[in-house]
Protein backbone atom coordinates (compact mmCIF):
# COMPACT_ATOMS: atom_id res chain seq x y z
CA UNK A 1 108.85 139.04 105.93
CA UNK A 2 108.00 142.44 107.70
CA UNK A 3 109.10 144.18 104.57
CA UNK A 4 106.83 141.86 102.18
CA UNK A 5 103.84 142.63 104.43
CA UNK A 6 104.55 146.37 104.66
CA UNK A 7 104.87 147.12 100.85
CA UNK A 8 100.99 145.60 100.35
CA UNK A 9 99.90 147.66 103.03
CA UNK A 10 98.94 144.92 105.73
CA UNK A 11 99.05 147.11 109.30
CA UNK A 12 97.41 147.06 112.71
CA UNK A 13 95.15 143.90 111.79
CA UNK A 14 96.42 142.77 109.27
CA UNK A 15 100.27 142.77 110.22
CA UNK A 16 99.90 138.98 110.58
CA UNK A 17 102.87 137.83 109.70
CA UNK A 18 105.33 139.74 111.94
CA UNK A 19 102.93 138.67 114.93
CA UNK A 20 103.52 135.32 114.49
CA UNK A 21 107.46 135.86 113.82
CA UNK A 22 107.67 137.54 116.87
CA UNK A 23 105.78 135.48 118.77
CA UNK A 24 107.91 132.68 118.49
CA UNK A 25 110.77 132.97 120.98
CA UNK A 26 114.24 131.81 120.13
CA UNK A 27 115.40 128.60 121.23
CA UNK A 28 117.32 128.84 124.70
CA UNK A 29 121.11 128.35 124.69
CA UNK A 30 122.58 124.92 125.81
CA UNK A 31 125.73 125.54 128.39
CA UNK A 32 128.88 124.11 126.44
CA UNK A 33 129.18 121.87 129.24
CA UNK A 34 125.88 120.25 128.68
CA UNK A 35 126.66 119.84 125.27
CA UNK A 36 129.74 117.96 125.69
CA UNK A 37 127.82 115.33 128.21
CA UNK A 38 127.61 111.73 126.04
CA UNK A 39 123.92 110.99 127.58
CA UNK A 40 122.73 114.33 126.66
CA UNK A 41 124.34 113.70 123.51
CA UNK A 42 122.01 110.62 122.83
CA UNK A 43 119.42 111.75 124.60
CA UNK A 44 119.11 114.91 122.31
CA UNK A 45 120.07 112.62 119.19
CA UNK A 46 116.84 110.45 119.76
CA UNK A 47 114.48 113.27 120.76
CA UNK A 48 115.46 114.50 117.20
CA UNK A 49 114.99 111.63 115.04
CA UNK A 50 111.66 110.97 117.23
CA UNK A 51 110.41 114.75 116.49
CA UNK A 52 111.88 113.67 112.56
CA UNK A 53 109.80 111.14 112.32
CA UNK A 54 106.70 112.86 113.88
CA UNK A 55 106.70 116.15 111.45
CA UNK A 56 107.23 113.74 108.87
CA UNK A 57 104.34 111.37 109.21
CA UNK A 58 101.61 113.88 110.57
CA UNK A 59 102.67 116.19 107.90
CA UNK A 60 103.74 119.32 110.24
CA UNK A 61 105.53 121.33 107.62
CA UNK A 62 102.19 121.20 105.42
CA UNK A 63 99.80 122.03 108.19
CA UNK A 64 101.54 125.08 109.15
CA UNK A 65 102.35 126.63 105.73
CA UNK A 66 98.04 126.08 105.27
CA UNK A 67 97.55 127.75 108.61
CA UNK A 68 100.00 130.83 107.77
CA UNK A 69 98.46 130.70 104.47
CA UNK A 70 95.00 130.76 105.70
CA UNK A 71 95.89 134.02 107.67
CA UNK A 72 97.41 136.13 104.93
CA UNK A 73 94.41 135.33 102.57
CA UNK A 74 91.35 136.22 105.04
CA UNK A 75 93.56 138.51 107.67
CA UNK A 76 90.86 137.54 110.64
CA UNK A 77 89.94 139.74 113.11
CA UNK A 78 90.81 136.70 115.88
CA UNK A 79 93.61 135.12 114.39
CA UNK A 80 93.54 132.25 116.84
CA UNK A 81 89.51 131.99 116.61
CA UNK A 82 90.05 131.62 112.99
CA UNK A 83 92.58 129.15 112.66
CA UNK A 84 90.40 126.99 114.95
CA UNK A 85 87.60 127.01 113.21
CA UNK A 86 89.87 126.12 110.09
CA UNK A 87 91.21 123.07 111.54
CA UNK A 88 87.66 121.90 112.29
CA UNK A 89 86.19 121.94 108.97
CA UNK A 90 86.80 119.25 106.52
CA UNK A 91 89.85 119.71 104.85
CA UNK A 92 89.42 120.84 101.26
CA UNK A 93 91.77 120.66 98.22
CA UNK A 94 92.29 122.87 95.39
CA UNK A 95 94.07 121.31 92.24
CA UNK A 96 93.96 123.09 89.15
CA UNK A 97 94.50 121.11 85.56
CA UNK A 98 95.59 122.90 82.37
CA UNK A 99 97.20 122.29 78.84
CA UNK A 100 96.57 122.57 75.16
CA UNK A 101 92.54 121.39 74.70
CA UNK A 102 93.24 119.51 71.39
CA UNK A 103 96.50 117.36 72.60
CA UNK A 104 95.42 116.83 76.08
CA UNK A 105 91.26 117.60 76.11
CA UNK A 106 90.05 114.23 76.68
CA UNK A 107 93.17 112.89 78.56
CA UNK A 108 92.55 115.89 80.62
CA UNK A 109 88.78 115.37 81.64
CA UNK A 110 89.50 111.76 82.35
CA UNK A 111 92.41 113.15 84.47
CA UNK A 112 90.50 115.44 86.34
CA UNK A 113 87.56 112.93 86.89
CA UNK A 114 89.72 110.47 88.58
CA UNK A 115 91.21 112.95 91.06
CA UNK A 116 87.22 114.07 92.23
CA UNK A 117 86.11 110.75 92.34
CA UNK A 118 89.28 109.40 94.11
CA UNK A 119 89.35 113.18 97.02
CA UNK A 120 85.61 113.61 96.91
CA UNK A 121 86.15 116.68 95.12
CA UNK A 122 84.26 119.08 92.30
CA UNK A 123 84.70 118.56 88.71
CA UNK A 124 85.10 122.06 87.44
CA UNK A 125 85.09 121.99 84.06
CA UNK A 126 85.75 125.32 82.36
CA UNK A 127 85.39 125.14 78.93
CA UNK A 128 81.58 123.64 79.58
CA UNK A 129 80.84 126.49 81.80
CA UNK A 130 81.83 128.49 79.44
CA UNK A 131 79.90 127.61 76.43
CA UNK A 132 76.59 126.95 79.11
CA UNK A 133 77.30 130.80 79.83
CA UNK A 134 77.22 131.69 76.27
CA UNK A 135 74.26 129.33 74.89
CA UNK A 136 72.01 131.52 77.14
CA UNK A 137 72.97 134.81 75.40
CA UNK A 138 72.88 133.34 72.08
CA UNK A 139 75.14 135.92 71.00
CA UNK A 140 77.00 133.61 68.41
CA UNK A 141 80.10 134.43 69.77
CA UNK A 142 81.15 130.79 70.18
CA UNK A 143 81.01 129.84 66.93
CA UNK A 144 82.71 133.06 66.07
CA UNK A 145 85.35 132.39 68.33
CA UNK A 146 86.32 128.23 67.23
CA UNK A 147 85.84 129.70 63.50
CA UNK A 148 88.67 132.19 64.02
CA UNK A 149 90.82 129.75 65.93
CA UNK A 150 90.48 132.57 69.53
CA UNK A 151 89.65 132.04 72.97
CA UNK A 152 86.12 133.68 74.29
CA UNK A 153 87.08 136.93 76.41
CA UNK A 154 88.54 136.96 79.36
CA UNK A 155 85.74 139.22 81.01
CA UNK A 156 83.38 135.87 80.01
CA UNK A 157 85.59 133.09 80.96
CA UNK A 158 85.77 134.97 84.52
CA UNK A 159 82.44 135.58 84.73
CA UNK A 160 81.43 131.67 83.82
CA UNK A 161 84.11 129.75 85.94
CA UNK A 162 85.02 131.71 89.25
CA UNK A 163 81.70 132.04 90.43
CA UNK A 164 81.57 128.09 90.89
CA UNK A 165 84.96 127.74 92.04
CA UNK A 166 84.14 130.30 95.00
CA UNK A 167 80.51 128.33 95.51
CA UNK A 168 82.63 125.17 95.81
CA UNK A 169 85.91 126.58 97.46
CA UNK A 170 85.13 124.92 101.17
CA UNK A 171 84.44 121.45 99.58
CA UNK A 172 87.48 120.94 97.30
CA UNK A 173 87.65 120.99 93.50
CA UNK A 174 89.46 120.35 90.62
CA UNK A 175 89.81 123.50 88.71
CA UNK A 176 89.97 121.76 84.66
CA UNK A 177 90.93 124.59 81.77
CA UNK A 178 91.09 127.64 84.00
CA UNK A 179 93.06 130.10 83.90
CA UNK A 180 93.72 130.02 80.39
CA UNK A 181 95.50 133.52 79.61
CA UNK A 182 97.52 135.87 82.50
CA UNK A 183 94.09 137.98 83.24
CA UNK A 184 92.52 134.70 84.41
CA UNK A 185 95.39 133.91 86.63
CA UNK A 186 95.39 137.45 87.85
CA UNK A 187 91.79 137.38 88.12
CA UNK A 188 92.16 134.01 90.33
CA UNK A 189 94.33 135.14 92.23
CA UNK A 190 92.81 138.77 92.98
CA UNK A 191 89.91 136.54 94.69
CA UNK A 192 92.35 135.01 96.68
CA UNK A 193 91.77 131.06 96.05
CA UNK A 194 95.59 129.60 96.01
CA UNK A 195 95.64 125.98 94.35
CA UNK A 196 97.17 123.63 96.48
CA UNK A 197 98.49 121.94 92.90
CA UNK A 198 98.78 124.07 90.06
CA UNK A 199 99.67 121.02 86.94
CA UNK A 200 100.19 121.81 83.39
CA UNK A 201 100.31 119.09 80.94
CA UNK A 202 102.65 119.83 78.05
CA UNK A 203 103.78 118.49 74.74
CA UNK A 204 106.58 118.98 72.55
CA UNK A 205 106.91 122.14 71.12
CA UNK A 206 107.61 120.97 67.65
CA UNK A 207 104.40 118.91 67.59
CA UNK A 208 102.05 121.72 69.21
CA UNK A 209 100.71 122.89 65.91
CA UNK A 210 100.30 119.08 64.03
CA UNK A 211 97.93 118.14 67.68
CA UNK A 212 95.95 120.98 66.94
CA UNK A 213 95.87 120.20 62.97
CA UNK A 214 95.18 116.03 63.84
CA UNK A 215 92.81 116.76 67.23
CA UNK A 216 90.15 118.81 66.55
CA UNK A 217 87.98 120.06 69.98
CA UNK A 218 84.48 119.45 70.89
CA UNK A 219 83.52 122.98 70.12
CA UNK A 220 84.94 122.21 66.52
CA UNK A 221 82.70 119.75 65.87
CA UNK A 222 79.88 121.39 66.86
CA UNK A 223 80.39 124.21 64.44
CA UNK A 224 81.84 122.04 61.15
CA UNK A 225 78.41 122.32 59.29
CA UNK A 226 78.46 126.11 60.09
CA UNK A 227 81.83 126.64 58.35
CA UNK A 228 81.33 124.29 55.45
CA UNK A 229 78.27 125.99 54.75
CA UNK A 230 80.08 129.40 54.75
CA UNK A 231 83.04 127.71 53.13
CA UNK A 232 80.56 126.06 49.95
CA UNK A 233 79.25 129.78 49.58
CA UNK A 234 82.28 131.45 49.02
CA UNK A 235 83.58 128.85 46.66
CA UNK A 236 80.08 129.05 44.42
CA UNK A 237 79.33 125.75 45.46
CA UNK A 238 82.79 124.51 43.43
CA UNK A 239 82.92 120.99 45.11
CA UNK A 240 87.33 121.28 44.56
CA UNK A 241 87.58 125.07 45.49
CA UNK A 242 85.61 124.07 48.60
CA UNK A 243 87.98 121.48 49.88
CA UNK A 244 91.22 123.48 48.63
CA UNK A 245 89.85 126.62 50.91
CA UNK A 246 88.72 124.50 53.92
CA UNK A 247 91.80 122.93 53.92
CA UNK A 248 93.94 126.54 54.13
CA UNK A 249 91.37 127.38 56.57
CA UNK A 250 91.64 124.55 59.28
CA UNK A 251 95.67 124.76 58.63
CA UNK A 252 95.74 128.64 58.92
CA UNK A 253 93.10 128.09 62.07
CA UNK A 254 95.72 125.50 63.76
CA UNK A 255 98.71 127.63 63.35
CA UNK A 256 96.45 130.53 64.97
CA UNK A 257 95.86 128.24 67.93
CA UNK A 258 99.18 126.95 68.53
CA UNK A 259 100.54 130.12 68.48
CA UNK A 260 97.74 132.16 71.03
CA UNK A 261 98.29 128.80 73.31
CA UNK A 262 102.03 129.74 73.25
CA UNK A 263 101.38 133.23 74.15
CA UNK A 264 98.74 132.35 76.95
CA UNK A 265 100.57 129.70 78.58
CA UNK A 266 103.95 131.64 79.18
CA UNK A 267 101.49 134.31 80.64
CA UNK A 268 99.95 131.63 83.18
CA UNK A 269 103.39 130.50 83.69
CA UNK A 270 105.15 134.08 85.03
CA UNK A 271 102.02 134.29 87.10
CA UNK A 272 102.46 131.26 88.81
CA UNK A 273 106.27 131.08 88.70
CA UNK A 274 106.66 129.46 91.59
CA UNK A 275 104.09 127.05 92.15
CA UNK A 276 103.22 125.47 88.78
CA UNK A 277 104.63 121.73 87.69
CA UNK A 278 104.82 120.30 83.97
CA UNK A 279 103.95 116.99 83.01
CA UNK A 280 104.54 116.02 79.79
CA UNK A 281 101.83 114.05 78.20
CA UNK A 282 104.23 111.91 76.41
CA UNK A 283 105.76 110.39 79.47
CA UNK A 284 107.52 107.15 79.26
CA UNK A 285 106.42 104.37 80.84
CA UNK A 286 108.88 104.61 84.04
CA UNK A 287 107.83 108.28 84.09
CA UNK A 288 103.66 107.44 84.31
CA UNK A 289 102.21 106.40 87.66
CA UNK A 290 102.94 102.63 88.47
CA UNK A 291 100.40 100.35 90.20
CA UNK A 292 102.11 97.28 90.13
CA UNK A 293 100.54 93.49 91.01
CA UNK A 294 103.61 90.54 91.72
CA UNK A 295 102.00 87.33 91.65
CA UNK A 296 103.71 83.74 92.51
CA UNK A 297 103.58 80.62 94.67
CA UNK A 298 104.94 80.58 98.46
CA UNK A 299 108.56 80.62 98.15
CA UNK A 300 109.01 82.10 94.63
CA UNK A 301 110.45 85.42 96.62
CA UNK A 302 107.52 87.50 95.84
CA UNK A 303 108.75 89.74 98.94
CA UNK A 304 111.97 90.31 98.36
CA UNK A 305 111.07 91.08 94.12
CA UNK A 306 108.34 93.60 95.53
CA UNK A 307 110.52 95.63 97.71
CA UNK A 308 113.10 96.01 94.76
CA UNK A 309 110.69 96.81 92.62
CA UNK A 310 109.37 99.75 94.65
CA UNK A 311 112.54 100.89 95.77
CA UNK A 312 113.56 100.88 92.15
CA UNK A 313 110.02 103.08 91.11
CA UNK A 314 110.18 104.76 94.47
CA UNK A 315 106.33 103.37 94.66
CA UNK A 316 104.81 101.79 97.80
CA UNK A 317 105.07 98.70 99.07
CA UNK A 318 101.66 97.06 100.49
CA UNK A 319 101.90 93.62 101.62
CA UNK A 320 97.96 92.75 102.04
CA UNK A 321 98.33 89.97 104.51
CA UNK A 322 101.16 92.32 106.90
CA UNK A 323 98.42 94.51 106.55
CA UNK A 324 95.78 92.13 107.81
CA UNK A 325 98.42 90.77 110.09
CA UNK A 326 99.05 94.35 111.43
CA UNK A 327 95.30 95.22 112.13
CA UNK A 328 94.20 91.68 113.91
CA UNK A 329 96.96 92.68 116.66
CA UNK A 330 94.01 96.03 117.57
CA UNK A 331 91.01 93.79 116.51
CA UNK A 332 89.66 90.70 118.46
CA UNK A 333 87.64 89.16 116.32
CA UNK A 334 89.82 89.33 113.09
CA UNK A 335 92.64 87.91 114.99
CA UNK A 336 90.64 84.71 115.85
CA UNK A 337 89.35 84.62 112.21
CA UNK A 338 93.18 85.11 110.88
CA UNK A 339 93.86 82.52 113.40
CA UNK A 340 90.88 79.96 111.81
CA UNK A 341 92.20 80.66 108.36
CA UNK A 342 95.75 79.86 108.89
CA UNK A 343 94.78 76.44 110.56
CA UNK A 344 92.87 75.31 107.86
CA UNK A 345 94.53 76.52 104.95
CA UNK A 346 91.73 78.83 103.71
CA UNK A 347 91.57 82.46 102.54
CA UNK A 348 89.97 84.84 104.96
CA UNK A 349 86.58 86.16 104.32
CA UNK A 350 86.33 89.34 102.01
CA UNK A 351 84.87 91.69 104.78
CA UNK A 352 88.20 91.59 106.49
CA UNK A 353 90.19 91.55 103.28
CA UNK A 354 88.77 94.29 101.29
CA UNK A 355 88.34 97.39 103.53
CA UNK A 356 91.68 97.79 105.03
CA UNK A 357 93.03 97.24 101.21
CA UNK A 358 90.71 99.52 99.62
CA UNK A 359 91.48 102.30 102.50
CA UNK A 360 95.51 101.52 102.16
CA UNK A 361 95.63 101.86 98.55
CA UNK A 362 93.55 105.10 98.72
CA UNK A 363 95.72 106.91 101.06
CA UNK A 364 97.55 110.25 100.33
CA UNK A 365 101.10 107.71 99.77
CA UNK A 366 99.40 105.51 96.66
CA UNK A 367 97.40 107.64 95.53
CA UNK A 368 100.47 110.20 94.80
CA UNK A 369 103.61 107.59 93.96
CA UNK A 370 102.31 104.58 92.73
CA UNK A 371 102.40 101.04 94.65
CA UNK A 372 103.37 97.28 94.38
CA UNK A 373 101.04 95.18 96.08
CA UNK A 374 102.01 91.68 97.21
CA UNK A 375 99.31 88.90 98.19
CA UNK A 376 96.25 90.44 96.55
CA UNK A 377 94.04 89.47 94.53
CA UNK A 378 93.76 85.67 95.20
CA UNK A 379 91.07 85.25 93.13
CA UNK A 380 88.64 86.27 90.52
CA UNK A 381 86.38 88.14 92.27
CA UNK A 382 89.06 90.17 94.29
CA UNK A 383 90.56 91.44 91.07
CA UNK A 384 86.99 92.19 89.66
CA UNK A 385 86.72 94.24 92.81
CA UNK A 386 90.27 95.72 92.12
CA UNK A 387 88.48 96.63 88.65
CA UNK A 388 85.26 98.16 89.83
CA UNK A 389 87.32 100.08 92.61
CA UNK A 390 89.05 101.89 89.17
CA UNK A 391 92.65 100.19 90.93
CA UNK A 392 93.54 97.90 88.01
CA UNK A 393 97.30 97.41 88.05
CA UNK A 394 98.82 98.83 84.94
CA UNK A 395 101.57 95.70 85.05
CA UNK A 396 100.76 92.46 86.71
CA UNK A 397 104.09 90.57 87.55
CA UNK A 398 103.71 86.39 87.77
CA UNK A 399 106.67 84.77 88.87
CA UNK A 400 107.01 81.17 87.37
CA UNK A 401 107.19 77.64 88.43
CA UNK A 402 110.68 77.68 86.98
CA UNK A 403 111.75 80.60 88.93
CA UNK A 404 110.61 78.78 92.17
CA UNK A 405 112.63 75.83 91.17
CA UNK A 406 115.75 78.17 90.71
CA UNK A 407 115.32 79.40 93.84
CA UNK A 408 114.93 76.09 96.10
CA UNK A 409 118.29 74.81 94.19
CA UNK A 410 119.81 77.81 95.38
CA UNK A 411 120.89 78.69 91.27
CA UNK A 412 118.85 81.87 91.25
């Protein structure tokens, strides 16, 4: 670590990193006959899995690497100022989104619009920065650039983009289409704003070129009446000759594309070695995030069906009513409502059902792995809600009347 911090120059101030290595003294040595005493033993086995279980679900390892993080990018004057103040703004998030724009455009976008809505994040959208940027010099140079099958220079891409990532870097965004070549990583990182996710969405490499051929972009579009114009001109208005030579055109343009993406991404890819992670875009269904709804009457083992099924998907298991169950222990009121319900046989009213679902299902957990949920929705309006909430299950799981009969016989 001292080495790493010497070899960029970081002294006096700035020697962070050693300061806080040496500042943390090495654990005292336990006498051998200590060790060997049984109740020490077990007393030192359950302080363990008690501090286990604490780093684990406050998320120690994470906080710390942001804090040591946070010192190495800004090198504070008042280290321990500083990393107060950092801990009492809101945290922020940083997720950056890239792959090929005619495979994964659209799927992209959506992508990225899901994770701001869901984090209360910024949509930063890179490729309509970009061509915003350019409209107001009106050089042409965008057209120029889709005609030729090219990406605008670097020296404008940087210019459009990492302005508004800095303007939104305390808020949290989601960086969509940027960086797109090694300069614009370089460039991203030379300002010092570290993704806390750095995606790329992939597809086969044998089917790169026939996306771009089948896909066209946005920005193609926009310049099609352009280049059959140019394209009618050269061919002396031949209606055939026109078609032949667009056609060699948009397959020649493709191949160009597919092969500058190649070249770009490995780029991106040796600049972020170490902290990027592929998805490919045609992902199985057991490989896509699962958000899974089991349905059935009392005693058709709903449960038991829901725990395999996310231990099997290594998804979350919510049962609503433990949930419910769980919060009327803290909460007076709900407990004697809860209380009401089960008496009589009726469903509990939605202001105690929906928020403690809607804030479960939005935690860090689901919103990262997946989940099953058991005992919700009930009824129409509930899964209407699911709907509106954008937390539609993608498989919906209704055990039968048969089933239940199995299972009461004792032959399932």
């Amino acid at each position: 670590m001292d080495v790493l911090v010497a070899e960029n120059g970081a002294q006096g101030k700035h020697a962070l990193v050693p300061l806080v290595a040496s500042s943390v003294a090495a654990p005292p040595s336990v006498p051998s006959n200590v060790v060997t005493d049984p109740q020490f033993a077990a007393e030192r086995k359950a302080f363990m899995e008690e501090t286990t279980e604490f780093v684990e679900k406050y998320h120690i390892n994470e906080l710390f690497n942001d804090l040591l993080k946070e010192l190495i990018l800004n090198y504070p004057d008042n280290p321990i100022e500083h990393l107060i103040d950092y801990l009492e703004r809101p945290p922020s998030l940083r997720v950056v989104i890239i792959g090929p724009q005619a495979c994964v455009g659209s799927q992209r976008s959506e992508l990225c619009d899901k994770l701001a809505d869901t984090h209360g994040l910024i949509h930063v959208h890179a490729g309509r920065l970009i061509r915003a940027y350019l409209k107001k010099s009106d050089s042409g140079l965008l057209s120029h650039c889709i005609q030729k099958g090219e990406l605008v220079p670097d020296s404008i891409a940087i210019d459009a983009v990492l302005p508004i990532i800095r303007k939104n870097g305390r808020r949290g965004c989601v960086i969509n289409g940027f960086p797109r070549t090694r300069v614009q990583a370089v460039a991203l990182q030379e300002s010092r704003i570290v993704p806390d996710k750095f995606i790329i969405l992939t597809v086969p490499g044998r089917d790169l070129q026939v996306y771009f051929q089948l896909l066209p972009t946005t920005e193609e579009h926009e310049t099609n009446a352009a280049r059959n114009s140019l394209v009618d001109e050269t061919c002396h208005n031949t209606p055939q000759a026109s078609r032949m030579l667009g056609y060699e055109q948009a397959e020649k343009q493709c191949s160009t594309k597919a092969r500058a993406y190649e070249r770009h991404i490995s780029g991106v890819m040796q600049q972020y070695a170490s902290a990027y992670h592929t998805i490919s875009t045609s992902a199985t269904l057991d490989e896509t995030l699962q958000k899974i709804r089991v349905l059935g009457p009392v005693g058709s083992g709903k449960s038991t069906q829901a725990k395999l099924l996310a231990d099997w998907y290594g998804v979350v298991h919510v049962d609503a009513q433990q949930l419910v169950r769980e919060l009327a222990l803290k909460d007076e009121k709900l407990r004697t409502v809860l209380h009401e319900s089960e008496e009589k046989g009726t469903l509990l009213p939605q202001e105690f059902v929906l928020p403690p679902i809607l804030n479960r299902l939005r935690q860090a957990d689901c919103s990262s792995r997946g989940w099953v949920l058991e005992g919700f929705p009930q009824t129409c309006s509930q899964a209407e809600w699911l709907r509106n909430m954008r937390l539609t299950p993608t498989q919906v799981i209704a055990l039968d009347i048969d089933a239940v009969s199995q299972a009461i016989t004792g032959d399932a």
